[in-house]
N, C-alpha and C. Protein backbone atom coordinates (compact mmCIF):
# COMPACT_ATOMS: atom_id res chain seq x y z
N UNK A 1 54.25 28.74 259.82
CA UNK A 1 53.34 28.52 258.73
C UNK A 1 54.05 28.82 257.41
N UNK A 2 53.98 27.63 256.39
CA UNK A 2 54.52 27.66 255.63
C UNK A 2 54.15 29.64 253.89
N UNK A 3 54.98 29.62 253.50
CA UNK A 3 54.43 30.90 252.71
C UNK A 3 53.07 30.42 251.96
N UNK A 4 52.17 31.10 251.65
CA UNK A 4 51.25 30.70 250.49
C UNK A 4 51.86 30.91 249.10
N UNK A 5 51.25 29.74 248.51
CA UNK A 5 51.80 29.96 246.82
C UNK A 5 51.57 30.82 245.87
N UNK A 6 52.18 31.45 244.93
CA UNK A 6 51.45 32.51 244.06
C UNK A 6 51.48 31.99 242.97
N UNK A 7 50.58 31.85 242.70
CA UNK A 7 49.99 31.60 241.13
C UNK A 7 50.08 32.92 239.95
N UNK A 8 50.90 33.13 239.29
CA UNK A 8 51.12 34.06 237.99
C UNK A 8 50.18 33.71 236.98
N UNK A 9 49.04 34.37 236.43
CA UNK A 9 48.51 34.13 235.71
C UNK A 9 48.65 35.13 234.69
N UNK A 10 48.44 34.77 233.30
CA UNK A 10 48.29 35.59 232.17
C UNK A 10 46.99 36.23 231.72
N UNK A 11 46.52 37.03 231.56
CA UNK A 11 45.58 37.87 230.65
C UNK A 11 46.00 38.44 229.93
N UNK A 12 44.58 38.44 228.86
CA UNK A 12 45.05 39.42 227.70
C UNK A 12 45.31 41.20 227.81
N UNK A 13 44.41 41.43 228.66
CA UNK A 13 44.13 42.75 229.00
C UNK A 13 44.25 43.53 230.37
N UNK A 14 44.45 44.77 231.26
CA UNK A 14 44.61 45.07 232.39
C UNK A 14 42.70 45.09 232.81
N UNK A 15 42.13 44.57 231.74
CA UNK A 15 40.23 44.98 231.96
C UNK A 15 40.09 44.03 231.20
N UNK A 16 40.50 42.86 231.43
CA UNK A 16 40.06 41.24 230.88
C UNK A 16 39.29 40.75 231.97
N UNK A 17 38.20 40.24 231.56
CA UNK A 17 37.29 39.76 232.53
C UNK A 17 37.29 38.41 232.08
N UNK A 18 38.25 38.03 230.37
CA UNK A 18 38.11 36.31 229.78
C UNK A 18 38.93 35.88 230.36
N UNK A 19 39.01 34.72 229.55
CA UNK A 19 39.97 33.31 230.12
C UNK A 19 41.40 33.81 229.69
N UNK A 20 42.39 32.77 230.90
CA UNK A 20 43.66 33.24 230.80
C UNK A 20 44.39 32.68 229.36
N UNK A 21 45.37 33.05 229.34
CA UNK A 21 45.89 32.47 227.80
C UNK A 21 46.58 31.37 228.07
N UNK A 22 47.06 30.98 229.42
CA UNK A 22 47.70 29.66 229.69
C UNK A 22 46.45 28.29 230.37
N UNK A 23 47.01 27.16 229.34
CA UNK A 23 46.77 26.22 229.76
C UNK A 23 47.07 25.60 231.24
N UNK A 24 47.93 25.82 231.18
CA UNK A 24 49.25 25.03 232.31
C UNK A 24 49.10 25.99 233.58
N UNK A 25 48.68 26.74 233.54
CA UNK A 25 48.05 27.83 234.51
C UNK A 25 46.64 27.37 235.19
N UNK A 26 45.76 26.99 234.19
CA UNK A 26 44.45 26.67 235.13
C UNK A 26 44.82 24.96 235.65
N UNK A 27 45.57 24.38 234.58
CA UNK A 27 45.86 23.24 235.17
C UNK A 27 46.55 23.37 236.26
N UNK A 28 47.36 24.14 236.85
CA UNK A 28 47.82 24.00 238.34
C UNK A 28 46.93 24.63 239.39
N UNK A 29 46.12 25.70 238.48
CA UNK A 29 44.84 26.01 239.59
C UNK A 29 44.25 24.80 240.01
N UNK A 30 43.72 24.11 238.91
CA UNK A 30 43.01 23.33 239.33
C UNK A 30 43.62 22.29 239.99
N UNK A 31 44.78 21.86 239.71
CA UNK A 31 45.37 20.73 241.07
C UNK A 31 45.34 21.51 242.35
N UNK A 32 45.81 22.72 242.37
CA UNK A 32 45.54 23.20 243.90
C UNK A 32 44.18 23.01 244.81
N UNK A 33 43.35 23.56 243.79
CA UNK A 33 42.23 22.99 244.43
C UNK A 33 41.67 21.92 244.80
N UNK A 34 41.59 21.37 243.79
CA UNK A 34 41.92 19.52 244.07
C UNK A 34 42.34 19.06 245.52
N UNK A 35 43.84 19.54 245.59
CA UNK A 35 44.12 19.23 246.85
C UNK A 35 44.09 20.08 248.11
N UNK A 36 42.96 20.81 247.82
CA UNK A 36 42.98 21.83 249.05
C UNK A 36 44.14 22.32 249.46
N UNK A 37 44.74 23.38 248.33
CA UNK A 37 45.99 23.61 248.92
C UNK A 37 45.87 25.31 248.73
N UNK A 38 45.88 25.90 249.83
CA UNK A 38 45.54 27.21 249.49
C UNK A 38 46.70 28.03 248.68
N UNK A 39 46.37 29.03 247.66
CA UNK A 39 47.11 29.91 246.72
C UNK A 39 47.08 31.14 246.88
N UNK A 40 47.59 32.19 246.16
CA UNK A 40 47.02 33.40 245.38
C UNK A 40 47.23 33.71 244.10
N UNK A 41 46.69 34.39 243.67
CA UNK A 41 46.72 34.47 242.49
C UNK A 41 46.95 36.12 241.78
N UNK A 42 47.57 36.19 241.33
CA UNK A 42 47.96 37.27 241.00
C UNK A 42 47.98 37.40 239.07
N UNK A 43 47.37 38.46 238.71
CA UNK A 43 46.80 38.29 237.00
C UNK A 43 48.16 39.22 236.49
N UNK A 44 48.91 39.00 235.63
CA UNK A 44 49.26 39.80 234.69
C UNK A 44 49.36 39.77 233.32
N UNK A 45 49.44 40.53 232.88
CA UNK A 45 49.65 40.78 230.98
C UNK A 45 50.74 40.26 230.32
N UNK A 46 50.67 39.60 229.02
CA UNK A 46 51.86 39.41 228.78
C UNK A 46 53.00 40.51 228.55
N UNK A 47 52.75 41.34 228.43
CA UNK A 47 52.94 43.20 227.95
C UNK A 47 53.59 43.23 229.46
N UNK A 48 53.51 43.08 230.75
CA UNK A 48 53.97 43.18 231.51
C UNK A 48 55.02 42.05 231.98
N UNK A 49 54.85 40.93 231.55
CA UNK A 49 55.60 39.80 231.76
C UNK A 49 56.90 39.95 231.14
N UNK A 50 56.50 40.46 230.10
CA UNK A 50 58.19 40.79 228.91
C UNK A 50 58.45 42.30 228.96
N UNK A 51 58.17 43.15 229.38
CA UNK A 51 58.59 44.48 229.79
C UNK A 51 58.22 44.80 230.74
N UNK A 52 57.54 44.38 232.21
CA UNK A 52 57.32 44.70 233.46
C UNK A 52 58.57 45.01 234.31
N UNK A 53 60.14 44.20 233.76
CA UNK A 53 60.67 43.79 234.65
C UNK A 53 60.68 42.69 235.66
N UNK A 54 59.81 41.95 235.28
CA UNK A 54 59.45 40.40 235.70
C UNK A 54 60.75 39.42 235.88
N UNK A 55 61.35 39.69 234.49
CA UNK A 55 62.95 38.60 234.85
C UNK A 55 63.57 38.82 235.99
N UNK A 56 63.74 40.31 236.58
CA UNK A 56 64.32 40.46 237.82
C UNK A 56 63.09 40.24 239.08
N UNK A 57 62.40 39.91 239.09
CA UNK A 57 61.76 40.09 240.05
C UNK A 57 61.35 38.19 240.27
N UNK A 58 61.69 37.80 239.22
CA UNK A 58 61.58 35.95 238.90
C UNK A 58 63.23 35.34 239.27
N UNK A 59 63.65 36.47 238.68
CA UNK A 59 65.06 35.43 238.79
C UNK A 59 65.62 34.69 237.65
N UNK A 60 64.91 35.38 236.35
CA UNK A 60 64.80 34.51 235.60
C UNK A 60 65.57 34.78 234.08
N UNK A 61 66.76 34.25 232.93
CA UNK A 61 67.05 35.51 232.25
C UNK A 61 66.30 35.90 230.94
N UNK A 62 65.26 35.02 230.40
CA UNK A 62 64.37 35.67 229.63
C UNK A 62 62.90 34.95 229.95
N UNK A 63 62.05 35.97 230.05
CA UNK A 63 60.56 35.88 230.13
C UNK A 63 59.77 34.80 229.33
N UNK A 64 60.41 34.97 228.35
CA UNK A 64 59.77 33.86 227.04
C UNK A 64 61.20 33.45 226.50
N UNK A 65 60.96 32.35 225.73
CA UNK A 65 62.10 31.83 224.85
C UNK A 65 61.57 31.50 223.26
N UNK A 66 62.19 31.14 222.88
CA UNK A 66 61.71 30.61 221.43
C UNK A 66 61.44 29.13 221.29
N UNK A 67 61.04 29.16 220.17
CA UNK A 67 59.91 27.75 220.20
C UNK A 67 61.14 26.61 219.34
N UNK A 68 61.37 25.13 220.31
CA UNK A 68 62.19 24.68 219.32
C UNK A 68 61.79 23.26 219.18
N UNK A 69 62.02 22.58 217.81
CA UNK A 69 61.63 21.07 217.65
C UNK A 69 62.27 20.13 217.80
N UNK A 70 63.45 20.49 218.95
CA UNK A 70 64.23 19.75 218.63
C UNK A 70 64.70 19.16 220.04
C-alpha cells in the first residue's frame, strides 16, 4: 500500500480555527478530494515553517524565497 500524502498547510496561529493563508493549499485539498484520493493533513505556522527547522526536515534550502518579476 502505497504511503498516504501529507498535505502541509499554513495557519496563522497555533489556536487558528480561520482559513489557511495558502491558496494553492486548498486548491490541492480540493483536487484530492475530487479525486478520492486519500491525504493528511498536517497545520503549521508560518513562524514554524521558517524557524521550525522545516528546510531539514523538507529537504529543502530556503523555506521562502523572494518575490521576483522577472
Amino acid at each position: 500500500m502505497p504511503s498516504p500524502i501529507i498535505l502541509y498547510d499554513l495557519i496563522p496561529t497555533d489556536t487558528s480555527s480561520g482559513p489557511s493563508f495558502s491558496p494553492f493549499c486548498m486548491r490541492a485539498r480540493l483536487a484530492l478530494l475530487r479525486k478520492n484520493i486519500e491525504f493528511e493533513t498536517k497545520f503549521i505556522t508560518y513562524h514554524e515553517l521558517r524557524f521550525g527547522g522545516w528546510k531539514e526536515k523538507l529537504g529543502v534550502e530556503l523555506a521562502s524565497g523572494k518575490y521576483s518579476r522577472g
